[in-house]
PDB file of N, CA and C in Angstrom:
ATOM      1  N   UNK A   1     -25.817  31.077   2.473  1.00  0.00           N
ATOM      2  CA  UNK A   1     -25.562  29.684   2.800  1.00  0.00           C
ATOM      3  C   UNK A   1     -24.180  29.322   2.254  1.00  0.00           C
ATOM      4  N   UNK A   2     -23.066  28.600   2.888  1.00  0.00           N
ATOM      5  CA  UNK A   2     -22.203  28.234   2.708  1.00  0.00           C
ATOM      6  C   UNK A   2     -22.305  26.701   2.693  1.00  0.00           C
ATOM      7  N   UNK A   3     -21.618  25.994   1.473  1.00  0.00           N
ATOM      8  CA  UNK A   3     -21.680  24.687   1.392  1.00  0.00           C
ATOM      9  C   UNK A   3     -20.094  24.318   1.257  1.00  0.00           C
ATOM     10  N   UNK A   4     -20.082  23.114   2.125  1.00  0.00           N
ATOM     11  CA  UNK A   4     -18.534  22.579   2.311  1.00  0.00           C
ATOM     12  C   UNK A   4     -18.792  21.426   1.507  1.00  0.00           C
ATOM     13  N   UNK A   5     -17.763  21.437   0.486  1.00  0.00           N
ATOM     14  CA  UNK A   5     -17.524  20.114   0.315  1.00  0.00           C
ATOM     15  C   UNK A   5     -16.089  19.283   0.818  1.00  0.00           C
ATOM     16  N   UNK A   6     -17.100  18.506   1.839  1.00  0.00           N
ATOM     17  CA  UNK A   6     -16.338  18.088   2.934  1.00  0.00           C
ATOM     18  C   UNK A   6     -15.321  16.907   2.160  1.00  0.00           C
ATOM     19  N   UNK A   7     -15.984  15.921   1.157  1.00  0.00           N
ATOM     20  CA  UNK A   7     -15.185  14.843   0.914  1.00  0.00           C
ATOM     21  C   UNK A   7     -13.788  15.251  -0.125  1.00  0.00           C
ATOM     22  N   UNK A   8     -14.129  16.635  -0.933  1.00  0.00           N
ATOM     23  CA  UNK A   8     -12.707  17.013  -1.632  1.00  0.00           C
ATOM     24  C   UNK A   8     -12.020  17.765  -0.749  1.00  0.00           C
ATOM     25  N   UNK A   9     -12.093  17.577   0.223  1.00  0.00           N
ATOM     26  CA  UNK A   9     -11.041  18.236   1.335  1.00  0.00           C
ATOM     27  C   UNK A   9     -10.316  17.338   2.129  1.00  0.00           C
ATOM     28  N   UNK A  10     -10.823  15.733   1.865  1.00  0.00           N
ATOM     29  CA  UNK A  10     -10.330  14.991   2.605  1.00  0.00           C
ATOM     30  C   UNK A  10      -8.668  14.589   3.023  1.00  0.00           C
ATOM     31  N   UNK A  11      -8.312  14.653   1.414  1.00  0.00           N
ATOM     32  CA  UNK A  11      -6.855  14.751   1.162  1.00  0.00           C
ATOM     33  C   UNK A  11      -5.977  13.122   1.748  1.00  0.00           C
ATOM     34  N   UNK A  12      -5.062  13.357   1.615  1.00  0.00           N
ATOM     35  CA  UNK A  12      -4.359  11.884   2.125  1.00  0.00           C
ATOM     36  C   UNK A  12      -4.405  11.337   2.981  1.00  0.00           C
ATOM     37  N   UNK A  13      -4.862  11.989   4.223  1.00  0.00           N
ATOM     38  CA  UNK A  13      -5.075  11.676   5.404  1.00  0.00           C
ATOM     39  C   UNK A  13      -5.887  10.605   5.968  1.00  0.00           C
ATOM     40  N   UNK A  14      -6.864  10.625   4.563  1.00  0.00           N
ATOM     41  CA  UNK A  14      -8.153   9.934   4.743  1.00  0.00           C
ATOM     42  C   UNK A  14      -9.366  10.351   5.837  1.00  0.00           C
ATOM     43  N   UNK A  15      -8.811  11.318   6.241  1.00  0.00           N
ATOM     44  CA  UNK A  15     -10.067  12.124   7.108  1.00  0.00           C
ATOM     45  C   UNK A  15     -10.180  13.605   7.216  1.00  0.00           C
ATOM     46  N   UNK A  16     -11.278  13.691   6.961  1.00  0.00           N
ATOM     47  CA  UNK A  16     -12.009  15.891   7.758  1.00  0.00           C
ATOM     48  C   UNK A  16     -12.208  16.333   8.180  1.00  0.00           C
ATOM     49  N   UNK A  17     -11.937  17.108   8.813  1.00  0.00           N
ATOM     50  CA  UNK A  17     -12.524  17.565  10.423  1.00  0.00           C
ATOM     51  C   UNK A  17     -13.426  18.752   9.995  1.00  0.00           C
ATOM     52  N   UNK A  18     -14.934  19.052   9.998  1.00  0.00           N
ATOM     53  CA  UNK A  18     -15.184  19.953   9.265  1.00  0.00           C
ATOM     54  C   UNK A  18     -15.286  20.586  10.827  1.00  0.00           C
ATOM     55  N   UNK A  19     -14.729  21.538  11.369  1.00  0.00           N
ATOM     56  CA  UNK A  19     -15.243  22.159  12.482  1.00  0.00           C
ATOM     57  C   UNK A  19     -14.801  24.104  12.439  1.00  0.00           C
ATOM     58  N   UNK A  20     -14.377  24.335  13.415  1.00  0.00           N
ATOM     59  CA  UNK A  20     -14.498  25.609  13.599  1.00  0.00           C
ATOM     60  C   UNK A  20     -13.248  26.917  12.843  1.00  0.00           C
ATOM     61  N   UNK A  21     -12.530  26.094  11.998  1.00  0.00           N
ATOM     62  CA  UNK A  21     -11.573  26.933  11.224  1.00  0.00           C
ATOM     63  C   UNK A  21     -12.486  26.977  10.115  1.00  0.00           C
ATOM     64  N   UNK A  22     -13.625  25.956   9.442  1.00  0.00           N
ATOM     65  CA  UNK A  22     -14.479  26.242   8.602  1.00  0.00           C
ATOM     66  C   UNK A  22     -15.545  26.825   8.647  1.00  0.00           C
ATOM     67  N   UNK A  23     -15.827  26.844   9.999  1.00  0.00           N
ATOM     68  CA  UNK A  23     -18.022  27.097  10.358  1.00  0.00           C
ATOM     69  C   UNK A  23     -17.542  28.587  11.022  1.00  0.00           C
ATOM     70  N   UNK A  24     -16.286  28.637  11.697  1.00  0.00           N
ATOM     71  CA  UNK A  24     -16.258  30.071  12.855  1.00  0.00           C
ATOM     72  C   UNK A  24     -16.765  29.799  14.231  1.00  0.00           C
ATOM     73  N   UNK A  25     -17.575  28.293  14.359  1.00  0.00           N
ATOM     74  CA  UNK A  25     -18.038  28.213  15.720  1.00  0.00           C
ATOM     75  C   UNK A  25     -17.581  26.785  16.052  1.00  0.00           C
ATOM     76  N   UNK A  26     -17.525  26.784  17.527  1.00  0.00           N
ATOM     77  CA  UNK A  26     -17.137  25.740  18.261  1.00  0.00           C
ATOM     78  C   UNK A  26     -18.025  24.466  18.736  1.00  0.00           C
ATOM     79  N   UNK A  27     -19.389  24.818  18.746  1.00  0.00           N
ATOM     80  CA  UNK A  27     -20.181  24.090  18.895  1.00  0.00           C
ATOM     81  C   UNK A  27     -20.133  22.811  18.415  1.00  0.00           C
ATOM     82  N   UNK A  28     -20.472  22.509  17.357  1.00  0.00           N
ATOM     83  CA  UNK A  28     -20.709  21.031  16.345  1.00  0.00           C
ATOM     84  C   UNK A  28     -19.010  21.090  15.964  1.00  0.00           C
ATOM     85  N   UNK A  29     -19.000  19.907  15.737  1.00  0.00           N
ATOM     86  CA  UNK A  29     -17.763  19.673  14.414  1.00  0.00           C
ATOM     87  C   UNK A  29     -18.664  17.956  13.663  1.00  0.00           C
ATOM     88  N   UNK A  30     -18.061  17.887  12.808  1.00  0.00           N
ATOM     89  CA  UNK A  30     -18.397  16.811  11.440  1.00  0.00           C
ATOM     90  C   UNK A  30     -16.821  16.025  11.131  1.00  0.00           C
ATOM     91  N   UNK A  31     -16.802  14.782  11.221  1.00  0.00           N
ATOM     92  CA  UNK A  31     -15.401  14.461  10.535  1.00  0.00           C
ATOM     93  C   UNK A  31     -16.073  13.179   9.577  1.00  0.00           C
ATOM     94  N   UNK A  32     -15.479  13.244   8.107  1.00  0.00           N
ATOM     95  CA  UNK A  32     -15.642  12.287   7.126  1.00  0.00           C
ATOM     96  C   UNK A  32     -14.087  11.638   7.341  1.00  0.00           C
ATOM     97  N   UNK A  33     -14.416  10.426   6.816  1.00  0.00           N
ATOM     98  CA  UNK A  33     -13.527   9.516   6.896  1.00  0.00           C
ATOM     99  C   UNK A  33     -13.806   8.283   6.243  1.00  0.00           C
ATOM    100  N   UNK A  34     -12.368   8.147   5.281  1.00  0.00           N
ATOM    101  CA  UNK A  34     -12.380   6.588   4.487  1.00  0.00           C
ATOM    102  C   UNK A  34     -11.262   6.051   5.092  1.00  0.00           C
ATOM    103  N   UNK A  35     -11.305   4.389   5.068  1.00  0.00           N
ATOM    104  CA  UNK A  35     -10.506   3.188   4.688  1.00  0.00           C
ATOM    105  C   UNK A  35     -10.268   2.581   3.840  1.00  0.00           C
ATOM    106  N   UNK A  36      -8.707   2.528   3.428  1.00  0.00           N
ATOM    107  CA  UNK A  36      -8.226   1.749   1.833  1.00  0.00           C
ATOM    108  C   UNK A  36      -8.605   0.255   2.428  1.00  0.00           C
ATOM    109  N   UNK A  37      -9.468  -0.520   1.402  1.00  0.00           N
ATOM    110  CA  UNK A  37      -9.589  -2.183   1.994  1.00  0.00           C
ATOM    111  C   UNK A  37      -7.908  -2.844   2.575  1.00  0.00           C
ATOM    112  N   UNK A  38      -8.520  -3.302   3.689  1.00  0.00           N
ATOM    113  CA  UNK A  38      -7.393  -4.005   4.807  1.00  0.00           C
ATOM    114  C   UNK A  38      -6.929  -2.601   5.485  1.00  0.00           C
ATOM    115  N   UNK A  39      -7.076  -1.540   5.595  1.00  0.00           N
ATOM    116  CA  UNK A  39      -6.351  -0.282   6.183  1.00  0.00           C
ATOM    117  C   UNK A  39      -6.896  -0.820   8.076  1.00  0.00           C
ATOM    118  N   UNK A  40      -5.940  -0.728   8.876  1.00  0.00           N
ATOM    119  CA  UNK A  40      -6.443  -0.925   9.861  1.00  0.00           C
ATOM    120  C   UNK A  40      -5.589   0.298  10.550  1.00  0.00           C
ATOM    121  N   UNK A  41      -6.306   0.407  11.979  1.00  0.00           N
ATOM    122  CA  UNK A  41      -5.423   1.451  13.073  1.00  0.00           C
ATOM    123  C   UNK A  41      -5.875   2.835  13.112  1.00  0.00           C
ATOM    124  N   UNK A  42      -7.027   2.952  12.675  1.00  0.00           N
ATOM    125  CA  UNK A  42      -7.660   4.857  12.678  1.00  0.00           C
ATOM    126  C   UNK A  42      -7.897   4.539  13.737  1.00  0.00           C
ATOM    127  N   UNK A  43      -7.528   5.490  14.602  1.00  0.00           N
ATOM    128  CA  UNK A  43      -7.824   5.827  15.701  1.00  0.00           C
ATOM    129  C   UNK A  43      -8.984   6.713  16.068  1.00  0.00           C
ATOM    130  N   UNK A  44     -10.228   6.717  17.017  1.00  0.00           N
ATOM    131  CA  UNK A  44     -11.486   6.928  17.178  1.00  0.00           C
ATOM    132  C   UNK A  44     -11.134   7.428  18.469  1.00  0.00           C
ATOM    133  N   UNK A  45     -11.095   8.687  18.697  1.00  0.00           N
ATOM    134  CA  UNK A  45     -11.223   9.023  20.318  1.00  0.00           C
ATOM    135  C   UNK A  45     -11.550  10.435  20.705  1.00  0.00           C
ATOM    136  N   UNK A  46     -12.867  10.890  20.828  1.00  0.00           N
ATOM    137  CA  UNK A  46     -13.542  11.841  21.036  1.00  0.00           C
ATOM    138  C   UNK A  46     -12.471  13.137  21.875  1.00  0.00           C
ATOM    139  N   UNK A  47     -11.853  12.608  23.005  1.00  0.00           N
ATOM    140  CA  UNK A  47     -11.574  13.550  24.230  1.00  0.00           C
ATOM    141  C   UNK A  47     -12.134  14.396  25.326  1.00  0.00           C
ATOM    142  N   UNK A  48     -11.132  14.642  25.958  1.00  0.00           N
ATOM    143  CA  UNK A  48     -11.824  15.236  27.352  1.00  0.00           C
ATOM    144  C   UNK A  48     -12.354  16.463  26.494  1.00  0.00           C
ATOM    145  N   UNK A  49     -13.878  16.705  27.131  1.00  0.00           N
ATOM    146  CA  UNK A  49     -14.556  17.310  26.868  1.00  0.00           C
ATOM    147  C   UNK A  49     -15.311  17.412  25.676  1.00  0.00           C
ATOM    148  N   UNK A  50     -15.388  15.925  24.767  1.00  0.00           N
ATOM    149  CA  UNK A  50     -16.102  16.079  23.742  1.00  0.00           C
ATOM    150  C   UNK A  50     -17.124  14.896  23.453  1.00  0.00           C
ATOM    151  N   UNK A  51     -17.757  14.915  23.356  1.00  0.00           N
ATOM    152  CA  UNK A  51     -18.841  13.730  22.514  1.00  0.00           C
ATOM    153  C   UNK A  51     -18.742  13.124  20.820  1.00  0.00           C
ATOM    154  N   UNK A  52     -18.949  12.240  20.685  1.00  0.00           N
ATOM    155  CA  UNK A  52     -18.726  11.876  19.054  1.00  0.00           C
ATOM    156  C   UNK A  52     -19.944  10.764  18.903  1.00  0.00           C
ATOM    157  N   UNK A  53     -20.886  10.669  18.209  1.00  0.00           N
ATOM    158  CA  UNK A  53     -21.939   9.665  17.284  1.00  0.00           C
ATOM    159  C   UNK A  53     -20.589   9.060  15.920  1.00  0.00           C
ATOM    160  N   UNK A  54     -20.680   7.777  16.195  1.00  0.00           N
ATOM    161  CA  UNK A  54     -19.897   7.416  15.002  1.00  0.00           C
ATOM    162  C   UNK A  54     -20.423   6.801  14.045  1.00  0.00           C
ATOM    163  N   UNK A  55     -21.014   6.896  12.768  1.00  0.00           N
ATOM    164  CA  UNK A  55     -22.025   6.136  12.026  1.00  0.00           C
ATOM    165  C   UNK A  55     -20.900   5.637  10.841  1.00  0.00           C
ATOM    166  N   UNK A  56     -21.129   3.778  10.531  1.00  0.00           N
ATOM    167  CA  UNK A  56     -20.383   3.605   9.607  1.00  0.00           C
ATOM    168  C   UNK A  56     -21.535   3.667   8.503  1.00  0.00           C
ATOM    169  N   UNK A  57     -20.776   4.773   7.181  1.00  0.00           N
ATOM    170  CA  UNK A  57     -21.470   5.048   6.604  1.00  0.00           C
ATOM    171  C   UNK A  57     -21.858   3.903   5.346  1.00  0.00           C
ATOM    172  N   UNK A  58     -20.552   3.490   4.711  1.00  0.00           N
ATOM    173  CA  UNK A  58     -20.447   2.614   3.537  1.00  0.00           C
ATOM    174  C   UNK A  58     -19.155   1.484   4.264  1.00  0.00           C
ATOM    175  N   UNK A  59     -19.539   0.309   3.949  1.00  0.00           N
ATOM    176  CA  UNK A  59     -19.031  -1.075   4.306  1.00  0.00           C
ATOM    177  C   UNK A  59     -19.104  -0.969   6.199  1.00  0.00           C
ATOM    178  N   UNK A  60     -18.367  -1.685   6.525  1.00  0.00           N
ATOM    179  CA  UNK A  60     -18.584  -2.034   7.938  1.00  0.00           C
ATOM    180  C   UNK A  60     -16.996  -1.604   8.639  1.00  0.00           C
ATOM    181  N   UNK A  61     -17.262  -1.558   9.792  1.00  0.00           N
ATOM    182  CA  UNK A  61     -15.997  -1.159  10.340  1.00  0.00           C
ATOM    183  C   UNK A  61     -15.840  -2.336  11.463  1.00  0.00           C
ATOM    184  N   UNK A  62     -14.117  -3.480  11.393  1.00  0.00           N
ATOM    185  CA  UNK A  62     -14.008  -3.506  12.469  1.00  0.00           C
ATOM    186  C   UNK A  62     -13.320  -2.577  13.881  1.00  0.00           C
ATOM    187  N   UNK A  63     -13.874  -2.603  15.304  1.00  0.00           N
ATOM    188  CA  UNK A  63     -13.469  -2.165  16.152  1.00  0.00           C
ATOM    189  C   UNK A  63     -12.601  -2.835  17.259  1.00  0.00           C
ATOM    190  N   UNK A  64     -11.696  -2.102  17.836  1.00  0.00           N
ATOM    191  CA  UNK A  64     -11.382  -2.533  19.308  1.00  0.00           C
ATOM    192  C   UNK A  64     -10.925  -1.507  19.703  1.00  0.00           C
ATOM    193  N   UNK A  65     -10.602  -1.902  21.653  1.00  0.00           N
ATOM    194  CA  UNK A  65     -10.335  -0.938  22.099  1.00  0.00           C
ATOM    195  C   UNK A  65     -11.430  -0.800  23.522  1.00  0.00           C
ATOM    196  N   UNK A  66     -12.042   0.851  23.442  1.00  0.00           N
ATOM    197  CA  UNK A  66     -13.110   0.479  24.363  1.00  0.00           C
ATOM    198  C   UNK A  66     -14.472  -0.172  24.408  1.00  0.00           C
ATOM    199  N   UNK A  67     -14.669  -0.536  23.033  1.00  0.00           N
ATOM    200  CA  UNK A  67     -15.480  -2.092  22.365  1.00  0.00           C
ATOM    201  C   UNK A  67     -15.157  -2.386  21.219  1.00  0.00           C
ATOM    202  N   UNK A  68     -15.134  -3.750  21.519  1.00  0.00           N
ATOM    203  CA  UNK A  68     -14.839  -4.966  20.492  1.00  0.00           C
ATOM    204  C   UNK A  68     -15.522  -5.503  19.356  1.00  0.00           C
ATOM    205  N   UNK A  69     -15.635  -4.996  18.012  1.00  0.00           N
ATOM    206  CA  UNK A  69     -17.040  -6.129  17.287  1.00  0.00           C
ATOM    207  C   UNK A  69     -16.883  -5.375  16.279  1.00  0.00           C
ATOM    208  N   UNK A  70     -17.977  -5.501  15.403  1.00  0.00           N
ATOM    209  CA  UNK A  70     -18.156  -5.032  14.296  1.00  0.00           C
ATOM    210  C   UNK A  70     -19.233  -3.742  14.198  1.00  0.00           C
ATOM    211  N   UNK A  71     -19.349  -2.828  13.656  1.00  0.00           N
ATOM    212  CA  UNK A  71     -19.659  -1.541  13.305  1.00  0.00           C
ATOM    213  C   UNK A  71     -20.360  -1.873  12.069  1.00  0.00           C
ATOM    214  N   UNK A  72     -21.555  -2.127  11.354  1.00  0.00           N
ATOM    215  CA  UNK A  72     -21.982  -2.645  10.599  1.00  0.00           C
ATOM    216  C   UNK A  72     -22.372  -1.483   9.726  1.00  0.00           C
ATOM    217  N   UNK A  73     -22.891  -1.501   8.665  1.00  0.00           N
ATOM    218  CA  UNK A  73     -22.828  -0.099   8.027  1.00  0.00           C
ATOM    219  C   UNK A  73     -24.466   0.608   8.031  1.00  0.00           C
ATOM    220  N   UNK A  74     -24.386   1.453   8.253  1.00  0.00           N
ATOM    221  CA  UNK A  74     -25.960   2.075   8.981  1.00  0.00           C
ATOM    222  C   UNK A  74     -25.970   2.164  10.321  1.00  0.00           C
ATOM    223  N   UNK A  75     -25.056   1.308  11.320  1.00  0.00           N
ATOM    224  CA  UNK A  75     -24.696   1.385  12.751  1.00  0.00           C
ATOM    225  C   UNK A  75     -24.010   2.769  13.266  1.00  0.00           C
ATOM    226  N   UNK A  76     -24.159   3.017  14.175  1.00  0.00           N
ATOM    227  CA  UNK A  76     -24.036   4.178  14.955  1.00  0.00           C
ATOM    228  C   UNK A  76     -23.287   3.531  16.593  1.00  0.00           C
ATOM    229  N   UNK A  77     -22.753   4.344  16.945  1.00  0.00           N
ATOM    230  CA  UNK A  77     -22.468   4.173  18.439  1.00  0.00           C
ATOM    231  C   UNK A  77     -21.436   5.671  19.038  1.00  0.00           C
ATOM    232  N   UNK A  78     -21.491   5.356  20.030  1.00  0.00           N
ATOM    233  CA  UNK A  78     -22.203   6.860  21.164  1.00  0.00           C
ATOM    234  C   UNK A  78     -20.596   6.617  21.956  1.00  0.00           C
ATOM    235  N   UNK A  79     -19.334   7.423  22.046  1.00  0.00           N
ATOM    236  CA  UNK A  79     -18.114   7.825  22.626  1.00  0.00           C
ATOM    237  C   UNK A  79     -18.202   8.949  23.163  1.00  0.00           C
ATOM    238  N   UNK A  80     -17.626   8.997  24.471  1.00  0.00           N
ATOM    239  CA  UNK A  80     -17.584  10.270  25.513  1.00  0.00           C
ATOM    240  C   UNK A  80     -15.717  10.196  25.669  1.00  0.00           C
ATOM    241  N   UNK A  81     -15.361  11.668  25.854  1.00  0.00           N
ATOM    242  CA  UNK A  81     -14.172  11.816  26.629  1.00  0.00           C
ATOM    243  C   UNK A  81     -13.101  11.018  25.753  1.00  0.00           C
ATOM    244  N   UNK A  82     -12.521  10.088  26.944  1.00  0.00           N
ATOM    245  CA  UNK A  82     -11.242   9.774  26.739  1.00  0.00           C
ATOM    246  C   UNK A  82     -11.070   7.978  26.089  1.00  0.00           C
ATOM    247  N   UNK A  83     -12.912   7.477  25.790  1.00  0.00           N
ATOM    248  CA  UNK A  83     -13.381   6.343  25.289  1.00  0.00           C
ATOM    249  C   UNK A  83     -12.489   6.401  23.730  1.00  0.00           C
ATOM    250  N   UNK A  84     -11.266   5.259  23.338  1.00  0.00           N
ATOM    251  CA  UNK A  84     -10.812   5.336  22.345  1.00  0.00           C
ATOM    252  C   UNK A  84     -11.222   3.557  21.619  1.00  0.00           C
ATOM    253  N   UNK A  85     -11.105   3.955  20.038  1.00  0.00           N
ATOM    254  CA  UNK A  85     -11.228   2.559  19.711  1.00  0.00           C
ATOM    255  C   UNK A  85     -10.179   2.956  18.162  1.00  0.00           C
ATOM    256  N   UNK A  86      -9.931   1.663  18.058  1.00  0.00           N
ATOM    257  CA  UNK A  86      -9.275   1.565  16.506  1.00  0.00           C
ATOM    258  C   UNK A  86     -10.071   1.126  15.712  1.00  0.00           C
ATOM    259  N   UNK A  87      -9.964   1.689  14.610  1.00  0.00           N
ATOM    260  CA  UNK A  87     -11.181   1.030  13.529  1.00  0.00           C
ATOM    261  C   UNK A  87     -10.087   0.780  12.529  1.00  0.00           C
ATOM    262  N   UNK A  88     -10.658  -0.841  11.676  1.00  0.00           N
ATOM    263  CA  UNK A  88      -9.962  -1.307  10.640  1.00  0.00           C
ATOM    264  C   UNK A  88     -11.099  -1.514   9.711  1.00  0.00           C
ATOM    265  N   UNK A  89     -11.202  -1.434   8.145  1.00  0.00           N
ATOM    266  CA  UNK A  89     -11.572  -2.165   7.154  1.00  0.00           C
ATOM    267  C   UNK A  89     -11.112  -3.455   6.955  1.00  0.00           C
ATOM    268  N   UNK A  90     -11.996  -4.073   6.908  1.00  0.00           N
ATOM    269  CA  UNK A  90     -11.938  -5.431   6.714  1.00  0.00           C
ATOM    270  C   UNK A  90     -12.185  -6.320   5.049  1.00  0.00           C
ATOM    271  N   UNK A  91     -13.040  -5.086   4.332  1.00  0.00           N
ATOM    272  CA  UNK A  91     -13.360  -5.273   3.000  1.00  0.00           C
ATOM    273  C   UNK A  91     -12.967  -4.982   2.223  1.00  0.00           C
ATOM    274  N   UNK A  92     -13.266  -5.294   1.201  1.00  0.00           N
ATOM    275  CA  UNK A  92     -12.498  -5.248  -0.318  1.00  0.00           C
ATOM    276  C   UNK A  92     -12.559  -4.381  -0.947  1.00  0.00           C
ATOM    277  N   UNK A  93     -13.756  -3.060  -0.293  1.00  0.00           N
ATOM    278  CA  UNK A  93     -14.101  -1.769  -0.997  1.00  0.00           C
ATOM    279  C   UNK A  93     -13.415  -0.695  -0.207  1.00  0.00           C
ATOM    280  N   UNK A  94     -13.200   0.402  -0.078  1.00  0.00           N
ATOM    281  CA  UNK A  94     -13.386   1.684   0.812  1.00  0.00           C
ATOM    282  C   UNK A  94     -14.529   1.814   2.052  1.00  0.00           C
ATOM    283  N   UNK A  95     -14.379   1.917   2.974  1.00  0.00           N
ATOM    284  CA  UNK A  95     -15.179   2.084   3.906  1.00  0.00           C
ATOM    285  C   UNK A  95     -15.121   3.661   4.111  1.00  0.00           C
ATOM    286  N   UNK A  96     -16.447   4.376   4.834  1.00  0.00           N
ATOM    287  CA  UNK A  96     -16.701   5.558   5.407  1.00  0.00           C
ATOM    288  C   UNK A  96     -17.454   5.617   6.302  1.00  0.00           C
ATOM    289  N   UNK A  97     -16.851   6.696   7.341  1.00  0.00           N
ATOM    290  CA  UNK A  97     -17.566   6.719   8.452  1.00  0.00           C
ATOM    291  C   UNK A  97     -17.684   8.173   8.382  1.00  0.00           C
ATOM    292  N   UNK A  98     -18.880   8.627   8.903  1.00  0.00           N
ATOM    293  CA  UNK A  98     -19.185   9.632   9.478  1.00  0.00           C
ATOM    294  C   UNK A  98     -19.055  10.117  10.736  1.00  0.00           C
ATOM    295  N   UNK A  99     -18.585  10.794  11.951  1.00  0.00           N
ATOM    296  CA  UNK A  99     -18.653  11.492  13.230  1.00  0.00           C
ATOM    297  C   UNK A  99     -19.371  12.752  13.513  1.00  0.00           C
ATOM    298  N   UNK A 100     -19.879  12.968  14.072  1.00  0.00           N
ATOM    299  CA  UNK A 100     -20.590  14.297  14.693  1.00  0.00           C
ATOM    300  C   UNK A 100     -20.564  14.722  16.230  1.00  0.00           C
ATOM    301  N   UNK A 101     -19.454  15.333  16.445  1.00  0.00           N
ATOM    302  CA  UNK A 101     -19.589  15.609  17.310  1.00  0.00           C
ATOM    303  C   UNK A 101     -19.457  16.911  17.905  1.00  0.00           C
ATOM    304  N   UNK A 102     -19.065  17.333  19.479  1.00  0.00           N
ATOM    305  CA  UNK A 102     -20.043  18.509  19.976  1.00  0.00           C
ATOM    306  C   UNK A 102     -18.805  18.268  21.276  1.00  0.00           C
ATOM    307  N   UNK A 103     -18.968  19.414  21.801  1.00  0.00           N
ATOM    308  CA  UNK A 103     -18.393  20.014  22.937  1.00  0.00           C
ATOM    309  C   UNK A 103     -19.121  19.380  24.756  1.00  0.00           C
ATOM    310  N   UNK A 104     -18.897  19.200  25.396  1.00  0.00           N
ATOM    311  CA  UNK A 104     -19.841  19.370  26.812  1.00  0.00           C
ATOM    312  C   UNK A 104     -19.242  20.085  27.340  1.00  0.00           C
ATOM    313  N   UNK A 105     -19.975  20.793  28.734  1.00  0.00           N
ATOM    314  CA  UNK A 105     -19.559  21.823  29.382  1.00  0.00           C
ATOM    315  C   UNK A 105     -18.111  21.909  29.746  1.00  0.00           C
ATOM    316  N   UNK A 106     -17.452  20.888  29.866  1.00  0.00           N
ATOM    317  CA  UNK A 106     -16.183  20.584  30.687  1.00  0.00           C
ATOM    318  C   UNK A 106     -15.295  21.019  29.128  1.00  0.00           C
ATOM    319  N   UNK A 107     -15.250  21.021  27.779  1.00  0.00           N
ATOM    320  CA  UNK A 107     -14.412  21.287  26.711  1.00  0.00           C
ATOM    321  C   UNK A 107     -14.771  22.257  25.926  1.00  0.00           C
ATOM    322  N   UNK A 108     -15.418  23.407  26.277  1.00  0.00           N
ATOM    323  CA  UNK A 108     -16.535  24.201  25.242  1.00  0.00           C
ATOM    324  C   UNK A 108     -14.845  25.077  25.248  1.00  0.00           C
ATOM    325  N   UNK A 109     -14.418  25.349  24.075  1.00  0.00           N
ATOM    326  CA  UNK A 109     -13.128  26.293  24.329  1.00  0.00           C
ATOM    327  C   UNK A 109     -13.415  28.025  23.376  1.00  0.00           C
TER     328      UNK A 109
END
């Protein structure tokens, strides 16, 4: 068993892509991700040929883009393809989101 620790890899970027330079396979990928409070403009956009579940993990995320609103924390929502949104922190803490996403037939590389 191999265990990633995904969040000390995060680095300055503020995000991880845990996928196939770490696992060896293409299937799944995982991305962690924080916001410094007021950080706005991460960009959220799955791509051609991919799926993404976006769960805000800790504080809330606002969105826009290909929807508008708030991302509440425990909320989830469902991006295909070329569906992009910006996510900002709005709070006074660090926000995190989780992604999981996966290949469809049209991006399996």
């Amino acid at each position: 068993m191999k265990v990633f620790d995904v969040v000390g890899m995060i680095g300055n970027s503020g995000e991880h892509i845990l996928g196939s330079r770490d696992t060896g396979s293409h299937a799944c990928y995982l991305v962690y991700g924080s916001l410094k409070p007021g950080e706005q403009g991460r960009e959220l956009k799955p791509g051609k040929g991919h799926e993404e579940l976006v769960l805000a993990l800790q504080g809330d995320l606002h969105l826009t883009g290909h929807v508008t609103g708030v991302l509440k924390q425990g909320q989830a929502i469902h991006l295909k393809g070329d569906e992009a949104l910006s996510a900002g922190n709005p709070g006074t803490t660090v926000a995190v989101y989780v992604i999981a996403g996966g290949h469809t037939d049209e991006g399996h590389h």
